[in-house]
N, C-alpha and C. Protein backbone atom coordinates (compact mmCIF):
# COMPACT_ATOMS: atom_id res chain seq x y z
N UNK A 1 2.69 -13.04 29.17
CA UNK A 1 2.68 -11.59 29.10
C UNK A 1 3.26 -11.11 27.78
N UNK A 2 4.27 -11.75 27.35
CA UNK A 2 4.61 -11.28 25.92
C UNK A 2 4.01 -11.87 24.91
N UNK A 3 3.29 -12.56 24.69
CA UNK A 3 2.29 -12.82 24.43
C UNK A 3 1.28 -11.98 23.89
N UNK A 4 0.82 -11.35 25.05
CA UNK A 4 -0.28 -10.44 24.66
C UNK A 4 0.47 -8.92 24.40
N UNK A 5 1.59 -8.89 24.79
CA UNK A 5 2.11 -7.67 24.31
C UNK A 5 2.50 -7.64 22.76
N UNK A 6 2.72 -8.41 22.47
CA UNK A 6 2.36 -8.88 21.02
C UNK A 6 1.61 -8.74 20.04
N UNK A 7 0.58 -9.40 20.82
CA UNK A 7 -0.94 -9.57 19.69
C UNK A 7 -1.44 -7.87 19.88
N UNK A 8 -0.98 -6.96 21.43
CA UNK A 8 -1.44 -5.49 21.09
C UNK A 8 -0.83 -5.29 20.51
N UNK A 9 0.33 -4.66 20.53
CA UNK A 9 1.26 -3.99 19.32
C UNK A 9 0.91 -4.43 18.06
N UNK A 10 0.63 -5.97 17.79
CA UNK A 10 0.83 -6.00 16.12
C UNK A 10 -1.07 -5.28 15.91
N UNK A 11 -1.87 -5.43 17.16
CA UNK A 11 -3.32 -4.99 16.55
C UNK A 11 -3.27 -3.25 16.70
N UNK A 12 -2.16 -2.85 17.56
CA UNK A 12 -2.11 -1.16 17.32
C UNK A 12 -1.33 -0.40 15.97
N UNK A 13 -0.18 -1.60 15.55
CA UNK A 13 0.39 -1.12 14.34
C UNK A 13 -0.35 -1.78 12.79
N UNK A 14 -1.38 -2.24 13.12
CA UNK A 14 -2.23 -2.96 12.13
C UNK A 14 -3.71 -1.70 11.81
N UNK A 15 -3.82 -0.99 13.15
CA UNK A 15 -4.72 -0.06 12.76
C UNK A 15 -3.95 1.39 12.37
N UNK A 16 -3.08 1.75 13.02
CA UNK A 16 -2.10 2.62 12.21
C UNK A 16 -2.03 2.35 10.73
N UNK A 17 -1.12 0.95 10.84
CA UNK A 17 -1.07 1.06 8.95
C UNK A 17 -2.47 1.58 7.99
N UNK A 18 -3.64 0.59 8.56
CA UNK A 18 -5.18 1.14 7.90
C UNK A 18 -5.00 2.53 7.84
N UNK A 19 -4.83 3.00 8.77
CA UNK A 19 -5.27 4.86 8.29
C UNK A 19 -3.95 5.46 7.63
N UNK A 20 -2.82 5.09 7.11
CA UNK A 20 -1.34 5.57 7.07
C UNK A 20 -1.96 5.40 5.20
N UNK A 21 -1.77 3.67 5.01
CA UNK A 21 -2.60 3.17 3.46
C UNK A 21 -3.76 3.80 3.04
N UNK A 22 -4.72 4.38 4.11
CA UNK A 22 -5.71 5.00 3.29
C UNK A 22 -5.41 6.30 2.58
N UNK A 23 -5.02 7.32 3.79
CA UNK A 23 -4.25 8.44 3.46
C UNK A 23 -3.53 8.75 2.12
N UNK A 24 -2.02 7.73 2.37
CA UNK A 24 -1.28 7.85 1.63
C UNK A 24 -1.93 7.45 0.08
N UNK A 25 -3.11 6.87 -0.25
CA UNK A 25 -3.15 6.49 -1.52
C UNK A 25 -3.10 5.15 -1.86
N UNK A 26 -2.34 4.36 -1.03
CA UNK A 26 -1.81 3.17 -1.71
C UNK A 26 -3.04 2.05 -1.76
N UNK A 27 -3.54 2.26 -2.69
CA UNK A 27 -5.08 1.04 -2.96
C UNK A 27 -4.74 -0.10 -2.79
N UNK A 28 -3.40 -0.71 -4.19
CA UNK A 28 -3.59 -2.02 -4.00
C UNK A 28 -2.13 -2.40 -2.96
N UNK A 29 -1.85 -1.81 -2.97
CA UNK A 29 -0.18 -2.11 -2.04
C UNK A 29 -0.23 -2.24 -0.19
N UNK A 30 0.44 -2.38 0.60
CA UNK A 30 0.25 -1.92 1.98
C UNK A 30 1.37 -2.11 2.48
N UNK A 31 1.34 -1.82 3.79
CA UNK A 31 2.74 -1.91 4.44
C UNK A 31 2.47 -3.10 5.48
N UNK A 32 3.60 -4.03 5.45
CA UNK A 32 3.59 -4.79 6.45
C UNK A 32 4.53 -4.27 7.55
N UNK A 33 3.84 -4.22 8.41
CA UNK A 33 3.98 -3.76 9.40
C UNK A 33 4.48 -4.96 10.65
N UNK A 34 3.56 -6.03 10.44
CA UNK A 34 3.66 -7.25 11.42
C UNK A 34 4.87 -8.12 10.94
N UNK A 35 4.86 -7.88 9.59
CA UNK A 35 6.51 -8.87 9.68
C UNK A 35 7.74 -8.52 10.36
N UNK A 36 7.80 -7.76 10.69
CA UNK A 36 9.20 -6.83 11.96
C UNK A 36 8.57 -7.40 13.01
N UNK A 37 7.40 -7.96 13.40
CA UNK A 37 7.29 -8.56 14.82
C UNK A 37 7.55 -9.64 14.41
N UNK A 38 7.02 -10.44 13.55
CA UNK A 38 7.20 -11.78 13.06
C UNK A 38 8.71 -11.94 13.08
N UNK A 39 9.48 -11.67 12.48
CA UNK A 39 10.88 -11.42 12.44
C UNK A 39 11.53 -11.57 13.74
N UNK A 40 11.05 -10.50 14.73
CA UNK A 40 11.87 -10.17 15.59
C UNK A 40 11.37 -11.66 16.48
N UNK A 41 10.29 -12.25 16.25
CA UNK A 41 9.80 -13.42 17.41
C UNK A 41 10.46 -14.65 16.70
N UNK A 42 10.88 -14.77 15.25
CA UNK A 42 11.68 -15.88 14.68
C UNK A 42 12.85 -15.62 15.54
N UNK A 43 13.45 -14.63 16.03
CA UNK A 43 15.13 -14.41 16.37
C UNK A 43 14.89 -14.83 17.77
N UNK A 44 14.05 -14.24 19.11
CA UNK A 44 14.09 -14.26 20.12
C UNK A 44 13.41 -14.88 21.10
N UNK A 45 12.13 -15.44 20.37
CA UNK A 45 11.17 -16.10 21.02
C UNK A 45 11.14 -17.61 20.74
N UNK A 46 10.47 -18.35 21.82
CA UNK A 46 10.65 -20.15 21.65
C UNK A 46 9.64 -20.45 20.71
N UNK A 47 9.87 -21.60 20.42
CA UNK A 47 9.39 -22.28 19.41
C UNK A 47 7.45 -21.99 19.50
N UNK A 48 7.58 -22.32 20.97
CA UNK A 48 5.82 -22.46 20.35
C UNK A 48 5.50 -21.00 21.07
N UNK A 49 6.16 -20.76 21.82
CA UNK A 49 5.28 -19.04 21.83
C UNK A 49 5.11 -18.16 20.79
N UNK A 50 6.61 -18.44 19.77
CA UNK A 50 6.65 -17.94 18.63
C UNK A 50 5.65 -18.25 17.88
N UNK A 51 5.52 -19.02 17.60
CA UNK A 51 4.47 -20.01 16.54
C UNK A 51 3.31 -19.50 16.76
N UNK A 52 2.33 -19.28 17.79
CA UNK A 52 1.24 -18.89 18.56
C UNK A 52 0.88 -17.65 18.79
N UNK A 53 2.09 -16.90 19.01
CA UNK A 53 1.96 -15.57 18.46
C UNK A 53 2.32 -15.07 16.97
N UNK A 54 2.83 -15.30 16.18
CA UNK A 54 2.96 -15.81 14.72
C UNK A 54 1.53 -15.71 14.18
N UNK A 55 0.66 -17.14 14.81
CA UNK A 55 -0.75 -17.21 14.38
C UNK A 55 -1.88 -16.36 14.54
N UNK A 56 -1.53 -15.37 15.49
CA UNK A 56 -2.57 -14.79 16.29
C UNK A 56 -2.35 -13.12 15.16
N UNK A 57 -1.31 -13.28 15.25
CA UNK A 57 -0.61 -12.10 14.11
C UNK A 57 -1.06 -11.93 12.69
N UNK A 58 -0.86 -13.06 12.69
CA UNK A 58 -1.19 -13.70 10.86
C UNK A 58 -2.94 -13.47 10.76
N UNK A 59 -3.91 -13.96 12.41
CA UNK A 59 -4.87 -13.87 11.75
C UNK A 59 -5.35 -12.61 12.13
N UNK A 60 -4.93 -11.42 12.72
CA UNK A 60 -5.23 -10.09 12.61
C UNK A 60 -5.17 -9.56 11.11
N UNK A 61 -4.12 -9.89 10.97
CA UNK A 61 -4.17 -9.36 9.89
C UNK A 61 -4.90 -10.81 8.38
N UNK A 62 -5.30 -11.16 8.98
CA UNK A 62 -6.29 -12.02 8.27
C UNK A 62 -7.64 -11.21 8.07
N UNK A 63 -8.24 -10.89 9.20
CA UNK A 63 -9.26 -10.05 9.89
C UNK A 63 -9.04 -8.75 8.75
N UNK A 64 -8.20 -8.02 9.14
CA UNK A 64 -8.03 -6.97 8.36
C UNK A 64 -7.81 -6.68 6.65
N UNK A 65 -7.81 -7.65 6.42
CA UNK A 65 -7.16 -7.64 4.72
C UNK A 65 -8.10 -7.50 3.84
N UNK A 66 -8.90 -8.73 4.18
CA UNK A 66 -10.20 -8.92 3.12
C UNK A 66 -9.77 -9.89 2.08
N UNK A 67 -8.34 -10.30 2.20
CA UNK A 67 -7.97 -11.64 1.18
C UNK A 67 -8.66 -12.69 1.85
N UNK A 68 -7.95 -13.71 1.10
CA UNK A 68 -8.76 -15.52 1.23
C UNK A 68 -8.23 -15.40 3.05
N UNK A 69 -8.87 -16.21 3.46
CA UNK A 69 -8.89 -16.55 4.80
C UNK A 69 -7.76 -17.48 5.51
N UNK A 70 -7.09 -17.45 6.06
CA UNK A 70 -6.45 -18.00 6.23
C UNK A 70 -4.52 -18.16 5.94
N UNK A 71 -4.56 -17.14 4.45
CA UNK A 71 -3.52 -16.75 3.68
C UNK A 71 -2.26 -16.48 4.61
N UNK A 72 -2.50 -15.24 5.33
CA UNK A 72 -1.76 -14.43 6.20
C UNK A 72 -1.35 -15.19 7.34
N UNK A 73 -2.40 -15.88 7.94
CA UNK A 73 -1.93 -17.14 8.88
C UNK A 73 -0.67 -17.69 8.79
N UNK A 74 -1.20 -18.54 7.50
CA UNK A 74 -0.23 -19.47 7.18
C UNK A 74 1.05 -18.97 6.93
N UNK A 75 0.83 -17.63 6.02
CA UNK A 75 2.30 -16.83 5.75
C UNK A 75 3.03 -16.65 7.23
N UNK A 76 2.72 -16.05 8.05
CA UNK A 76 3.17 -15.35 9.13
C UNK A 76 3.84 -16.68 9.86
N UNK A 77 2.76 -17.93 10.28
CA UNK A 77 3.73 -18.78 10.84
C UNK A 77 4.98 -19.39 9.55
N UNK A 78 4.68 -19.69 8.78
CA UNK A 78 5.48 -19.90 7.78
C UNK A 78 7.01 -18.88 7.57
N UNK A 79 6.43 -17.71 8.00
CA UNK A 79 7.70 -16.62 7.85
C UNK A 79 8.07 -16.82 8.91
N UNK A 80 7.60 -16.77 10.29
CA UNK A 80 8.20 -16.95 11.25
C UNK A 80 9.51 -18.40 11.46
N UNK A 81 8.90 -19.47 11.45
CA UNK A 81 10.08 -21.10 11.25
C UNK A 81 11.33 -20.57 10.35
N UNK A 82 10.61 -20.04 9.13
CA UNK A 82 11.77 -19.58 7.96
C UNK A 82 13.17 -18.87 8.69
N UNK A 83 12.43 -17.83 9.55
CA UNK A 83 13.00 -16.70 10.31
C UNK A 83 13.83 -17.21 11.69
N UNK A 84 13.84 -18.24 12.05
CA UNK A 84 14.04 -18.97 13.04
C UNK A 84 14.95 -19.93 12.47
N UNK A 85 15.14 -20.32 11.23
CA UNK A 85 15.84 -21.17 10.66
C UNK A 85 17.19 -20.31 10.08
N UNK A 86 16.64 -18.75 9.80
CA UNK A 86 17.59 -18.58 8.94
C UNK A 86 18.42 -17.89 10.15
N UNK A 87 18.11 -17.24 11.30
CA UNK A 87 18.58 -17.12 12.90
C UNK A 87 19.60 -17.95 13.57
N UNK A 88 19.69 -19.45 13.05
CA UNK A 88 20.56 -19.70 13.40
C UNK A 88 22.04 -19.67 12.38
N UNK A 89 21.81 -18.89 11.15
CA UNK A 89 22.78 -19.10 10.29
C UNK A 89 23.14 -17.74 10.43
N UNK A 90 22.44 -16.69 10.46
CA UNK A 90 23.08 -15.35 10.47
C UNK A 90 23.21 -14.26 11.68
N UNK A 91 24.24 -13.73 12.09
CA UNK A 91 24.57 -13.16 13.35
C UNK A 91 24.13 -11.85 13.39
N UNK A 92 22.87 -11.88 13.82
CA UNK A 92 22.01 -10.19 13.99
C UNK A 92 22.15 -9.50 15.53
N UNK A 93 22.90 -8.19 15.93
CA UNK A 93 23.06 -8.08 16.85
C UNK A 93 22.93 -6.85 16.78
N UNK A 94 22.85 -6.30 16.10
CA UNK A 94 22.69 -4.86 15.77
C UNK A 94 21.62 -4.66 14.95
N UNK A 95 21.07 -3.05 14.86
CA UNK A 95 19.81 -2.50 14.30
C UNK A 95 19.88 -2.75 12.68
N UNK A 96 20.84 -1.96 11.95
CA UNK A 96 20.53 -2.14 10.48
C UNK A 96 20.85 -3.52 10.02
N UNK A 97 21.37 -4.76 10.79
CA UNK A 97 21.06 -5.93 10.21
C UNK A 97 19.91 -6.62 10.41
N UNK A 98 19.24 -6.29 11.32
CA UNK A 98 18.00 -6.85 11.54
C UNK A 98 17.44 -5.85 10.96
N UNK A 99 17.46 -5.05 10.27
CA UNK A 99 16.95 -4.37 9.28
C UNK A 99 16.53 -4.44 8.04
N UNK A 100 18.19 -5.33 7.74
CA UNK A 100 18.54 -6.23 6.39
C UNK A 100 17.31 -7.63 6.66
N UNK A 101 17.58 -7.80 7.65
CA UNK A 101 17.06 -9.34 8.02
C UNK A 101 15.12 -9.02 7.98
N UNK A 102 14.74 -8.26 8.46
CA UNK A 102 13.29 -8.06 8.19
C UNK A 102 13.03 -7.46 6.80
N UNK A 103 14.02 -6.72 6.57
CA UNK A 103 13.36 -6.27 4.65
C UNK A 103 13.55 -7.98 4.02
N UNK A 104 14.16 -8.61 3.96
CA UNK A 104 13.97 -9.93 3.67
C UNK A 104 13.21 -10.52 3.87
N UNK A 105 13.09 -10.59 5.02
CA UNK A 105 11.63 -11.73 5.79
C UNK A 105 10.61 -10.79 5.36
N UNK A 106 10.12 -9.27 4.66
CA UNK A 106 9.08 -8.65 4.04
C UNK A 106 9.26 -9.08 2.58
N UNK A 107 10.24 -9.24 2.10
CA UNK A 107 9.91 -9.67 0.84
C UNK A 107 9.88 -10.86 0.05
N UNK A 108 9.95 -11.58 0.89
CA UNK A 108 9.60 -12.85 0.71
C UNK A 108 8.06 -13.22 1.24
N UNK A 109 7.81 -12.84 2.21
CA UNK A 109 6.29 -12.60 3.16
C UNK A 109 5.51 -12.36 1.51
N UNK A 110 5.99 -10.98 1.24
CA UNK A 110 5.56 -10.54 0.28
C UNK A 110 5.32 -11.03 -1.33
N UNK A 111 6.32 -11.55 -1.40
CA UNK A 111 6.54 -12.69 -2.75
C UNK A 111 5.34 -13.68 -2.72
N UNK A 112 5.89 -14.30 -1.51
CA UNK A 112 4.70 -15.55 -1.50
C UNK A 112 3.29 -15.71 -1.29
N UNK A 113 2.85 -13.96 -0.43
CA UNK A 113 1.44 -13.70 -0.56
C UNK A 113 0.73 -13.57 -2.09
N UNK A 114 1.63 -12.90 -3.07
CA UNK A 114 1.10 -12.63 -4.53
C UNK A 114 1.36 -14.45 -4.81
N UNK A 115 2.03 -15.02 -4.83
CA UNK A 115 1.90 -15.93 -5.74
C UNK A 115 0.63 -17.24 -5.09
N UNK A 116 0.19 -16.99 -3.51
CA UNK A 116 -0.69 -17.56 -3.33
C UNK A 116 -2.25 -17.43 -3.96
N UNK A 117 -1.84 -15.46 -3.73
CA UNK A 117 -3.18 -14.80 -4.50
C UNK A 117 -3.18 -15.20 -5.60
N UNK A 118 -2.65 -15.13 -6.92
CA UNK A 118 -1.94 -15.76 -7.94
C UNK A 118 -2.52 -16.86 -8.39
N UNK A 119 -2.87 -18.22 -7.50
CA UNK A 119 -3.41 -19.22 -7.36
C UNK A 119 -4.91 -19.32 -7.33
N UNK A 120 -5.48 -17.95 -6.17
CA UNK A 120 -6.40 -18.80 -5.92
C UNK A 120 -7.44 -17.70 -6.49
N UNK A 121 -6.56 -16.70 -6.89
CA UNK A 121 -7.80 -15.28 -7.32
C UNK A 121 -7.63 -15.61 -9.18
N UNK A 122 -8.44 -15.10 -9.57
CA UNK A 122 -8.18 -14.87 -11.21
C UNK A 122 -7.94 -13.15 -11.28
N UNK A 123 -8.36 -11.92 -10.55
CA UNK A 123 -8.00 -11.03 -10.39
C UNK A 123 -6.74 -11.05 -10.17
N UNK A 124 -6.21 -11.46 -8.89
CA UNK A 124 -4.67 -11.42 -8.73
C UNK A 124 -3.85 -11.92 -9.99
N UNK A 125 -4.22 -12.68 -10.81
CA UNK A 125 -3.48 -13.45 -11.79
C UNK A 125 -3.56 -12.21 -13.44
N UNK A 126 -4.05 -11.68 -12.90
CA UNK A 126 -4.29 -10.31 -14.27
C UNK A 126 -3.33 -9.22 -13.36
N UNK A 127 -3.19 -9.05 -12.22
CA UNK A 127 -2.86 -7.68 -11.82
C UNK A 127 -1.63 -8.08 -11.20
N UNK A 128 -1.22 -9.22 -10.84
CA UNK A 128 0.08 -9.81 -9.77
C UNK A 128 1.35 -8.84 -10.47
N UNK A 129 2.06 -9.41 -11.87
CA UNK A 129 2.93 -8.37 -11.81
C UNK A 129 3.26 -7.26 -11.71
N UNK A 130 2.27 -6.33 -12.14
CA UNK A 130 2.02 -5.06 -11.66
C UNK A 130 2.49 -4.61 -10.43
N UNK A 131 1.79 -5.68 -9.38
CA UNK A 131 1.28 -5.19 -8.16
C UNK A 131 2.95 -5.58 -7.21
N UNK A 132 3.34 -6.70 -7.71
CA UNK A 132 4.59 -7.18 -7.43
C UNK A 132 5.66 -6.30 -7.52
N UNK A 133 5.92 -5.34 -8.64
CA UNK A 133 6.67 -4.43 -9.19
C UNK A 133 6.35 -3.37 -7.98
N UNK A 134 5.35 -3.07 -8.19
CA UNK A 134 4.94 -1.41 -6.70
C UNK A 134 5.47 -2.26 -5.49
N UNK A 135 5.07 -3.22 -5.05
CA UNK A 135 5.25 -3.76 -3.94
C UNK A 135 7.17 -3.81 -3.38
N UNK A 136 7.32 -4.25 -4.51
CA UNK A 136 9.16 -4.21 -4.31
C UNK A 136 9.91 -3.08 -4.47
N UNK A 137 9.08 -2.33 -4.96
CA UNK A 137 9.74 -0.46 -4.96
C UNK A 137 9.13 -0.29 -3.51
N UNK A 138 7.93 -0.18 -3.57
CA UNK A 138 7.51 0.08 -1.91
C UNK A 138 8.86 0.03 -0.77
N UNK A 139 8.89 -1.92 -0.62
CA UNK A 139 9.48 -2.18 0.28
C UNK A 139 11.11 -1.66 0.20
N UNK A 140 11.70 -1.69 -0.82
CA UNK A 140 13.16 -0.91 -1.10
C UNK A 140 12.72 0.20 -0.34
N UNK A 141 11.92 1.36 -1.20
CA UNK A 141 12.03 2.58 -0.58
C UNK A 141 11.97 2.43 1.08
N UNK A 142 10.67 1.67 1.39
CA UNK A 142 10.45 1.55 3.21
C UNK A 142 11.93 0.99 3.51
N UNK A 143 12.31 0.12 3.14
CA UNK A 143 13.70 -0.56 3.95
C UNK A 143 15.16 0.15 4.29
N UNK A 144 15.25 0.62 2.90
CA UNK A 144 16.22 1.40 3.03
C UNK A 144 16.35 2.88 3.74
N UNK A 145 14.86 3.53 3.75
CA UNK A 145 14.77 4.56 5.24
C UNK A 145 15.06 3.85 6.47
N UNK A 146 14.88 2.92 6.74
CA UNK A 146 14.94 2.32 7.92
C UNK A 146 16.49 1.69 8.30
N UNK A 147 16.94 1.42 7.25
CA UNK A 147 18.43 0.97 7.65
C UNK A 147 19.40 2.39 7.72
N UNK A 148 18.83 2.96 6.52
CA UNK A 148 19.48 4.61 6.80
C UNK A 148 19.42 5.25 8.17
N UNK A 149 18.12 5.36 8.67
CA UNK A 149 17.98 5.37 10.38
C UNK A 149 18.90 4.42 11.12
N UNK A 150 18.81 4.06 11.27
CA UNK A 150 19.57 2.46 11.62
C UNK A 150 21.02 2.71 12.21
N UNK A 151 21.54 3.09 10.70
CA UNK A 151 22.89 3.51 10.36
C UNK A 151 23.08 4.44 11.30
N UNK A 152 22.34 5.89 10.90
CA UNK A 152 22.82 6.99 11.37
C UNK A 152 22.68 7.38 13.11
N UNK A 153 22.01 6.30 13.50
CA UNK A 153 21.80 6.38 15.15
C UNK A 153 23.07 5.40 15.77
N UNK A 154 23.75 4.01 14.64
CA UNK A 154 24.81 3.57 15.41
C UNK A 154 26.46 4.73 15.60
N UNK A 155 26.12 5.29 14.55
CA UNK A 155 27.23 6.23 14.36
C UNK A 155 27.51 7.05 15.98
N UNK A 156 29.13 6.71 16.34
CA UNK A 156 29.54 7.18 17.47
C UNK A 156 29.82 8.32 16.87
N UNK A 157 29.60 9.53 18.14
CA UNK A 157 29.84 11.32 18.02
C UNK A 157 31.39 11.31 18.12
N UNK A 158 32.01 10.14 17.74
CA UNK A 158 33.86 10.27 17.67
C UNK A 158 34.22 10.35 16.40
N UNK A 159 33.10 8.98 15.64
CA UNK A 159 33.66 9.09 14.25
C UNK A 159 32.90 9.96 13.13
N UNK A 160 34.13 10.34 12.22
CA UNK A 160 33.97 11.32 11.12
C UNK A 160 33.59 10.74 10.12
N UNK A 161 32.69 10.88 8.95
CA UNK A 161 32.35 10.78 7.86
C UNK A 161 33.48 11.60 6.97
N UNK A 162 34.48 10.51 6.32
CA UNK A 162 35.09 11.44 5.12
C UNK A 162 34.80 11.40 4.29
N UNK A 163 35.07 12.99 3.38
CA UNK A 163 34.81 13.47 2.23
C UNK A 163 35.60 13.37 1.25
N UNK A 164 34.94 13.46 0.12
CA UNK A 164 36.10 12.78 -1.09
C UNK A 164 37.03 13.85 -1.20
N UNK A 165 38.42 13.28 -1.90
CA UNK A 165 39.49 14.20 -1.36
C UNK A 165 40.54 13.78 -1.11
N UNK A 166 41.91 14.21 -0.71
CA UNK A 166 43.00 13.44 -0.34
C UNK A 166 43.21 13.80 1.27
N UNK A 167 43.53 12.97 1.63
CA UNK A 167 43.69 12.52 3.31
C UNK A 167 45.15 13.55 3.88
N UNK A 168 44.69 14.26 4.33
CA UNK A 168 45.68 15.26 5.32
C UNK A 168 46.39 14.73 6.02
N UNK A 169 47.68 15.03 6.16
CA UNK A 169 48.10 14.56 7.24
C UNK A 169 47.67 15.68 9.02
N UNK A 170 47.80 14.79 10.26
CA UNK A 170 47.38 15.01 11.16
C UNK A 170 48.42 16.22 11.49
N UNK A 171 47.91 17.77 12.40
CA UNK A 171 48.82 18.57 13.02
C UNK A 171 49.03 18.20 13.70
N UNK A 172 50.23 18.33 14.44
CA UNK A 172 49.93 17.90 15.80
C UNK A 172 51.65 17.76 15.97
């Protein structure tokens, strides 16, 4: 069952992104969208459900891209083990670290898709830095809204944000 709750979500946030990227402009750039599932199935899911849904992920968005065949596959299970490896070294229990932890697992996703393209396109190999440069402003700008969210929803209605200034003492 999670499983297929999976492969919908990443094929409902895979057709979202299509119309979000067309809209917005962004020709050669896009949003990954499926690496936050990928991510979240490296942290919580077993080895081979992960893996299997990983693949099924990777090749939606295989389907959807129009790159070499297979690319996204391999990335996605590949990000996923990575993500599963690096899970047992770092303690994610909260929203804006798995925040931290998926803008990572996106930019590396991301790294290693250009340098595959890189390889096997001669286009990509004229346009990669370019495209590398937008791509890592992209994902900053996307990441850091998202940890900013993140942030501002763990914030308890007890504690105060102080302002610069010298510290009062309490009435009382």
């Amino acid at each position: 069952m999670k499983f297929l709750v999976t492969v919908l979500l990443s094929l409902l946030l895979l057709s979202i992104e299509s119309v979000v990227v067309k809209y917005l402009g962004l020709t050669v750039s896009r949003i990954d969208v499926t690496v936050a599932i990928v991510a979240f199935l490296g942290l919580r899911a077993s080895l081979s459900e992960g893996a299997l849904s990983s693949f099924c992920v990777g090749y939606l968005v295989d389907l959807m891209s129009g790159q070499p065949t297979g690319l996204y596959t391999f990335l996605s299970v590949f990000t996923f083990l990575i993500c599963r490896l690096a899970g047992t070294l770092v303690d994610i229990r909260s929203g804006p670290s798995f925040a931290l932890f998926a803008a990572a697992a996106d930019l590396g996703h991301a790294v290693l898709s250009v340098f595959f393209l890189w390889l096997t396109s001669s286009q990509a190999a004229v346009a990669g830095s370019a495209w590398i440069h937008r791509q890592i402003c992209w994902l900053m700008a996307e990441w850091s809204t998202v940890i900013a969210g993140a942030s501002a929803a763990h914030l308890d209605g007890k504690e105060k944000v102080r302002g610069p200034g010298p510290d009062l003492p309490a009435s009382g």
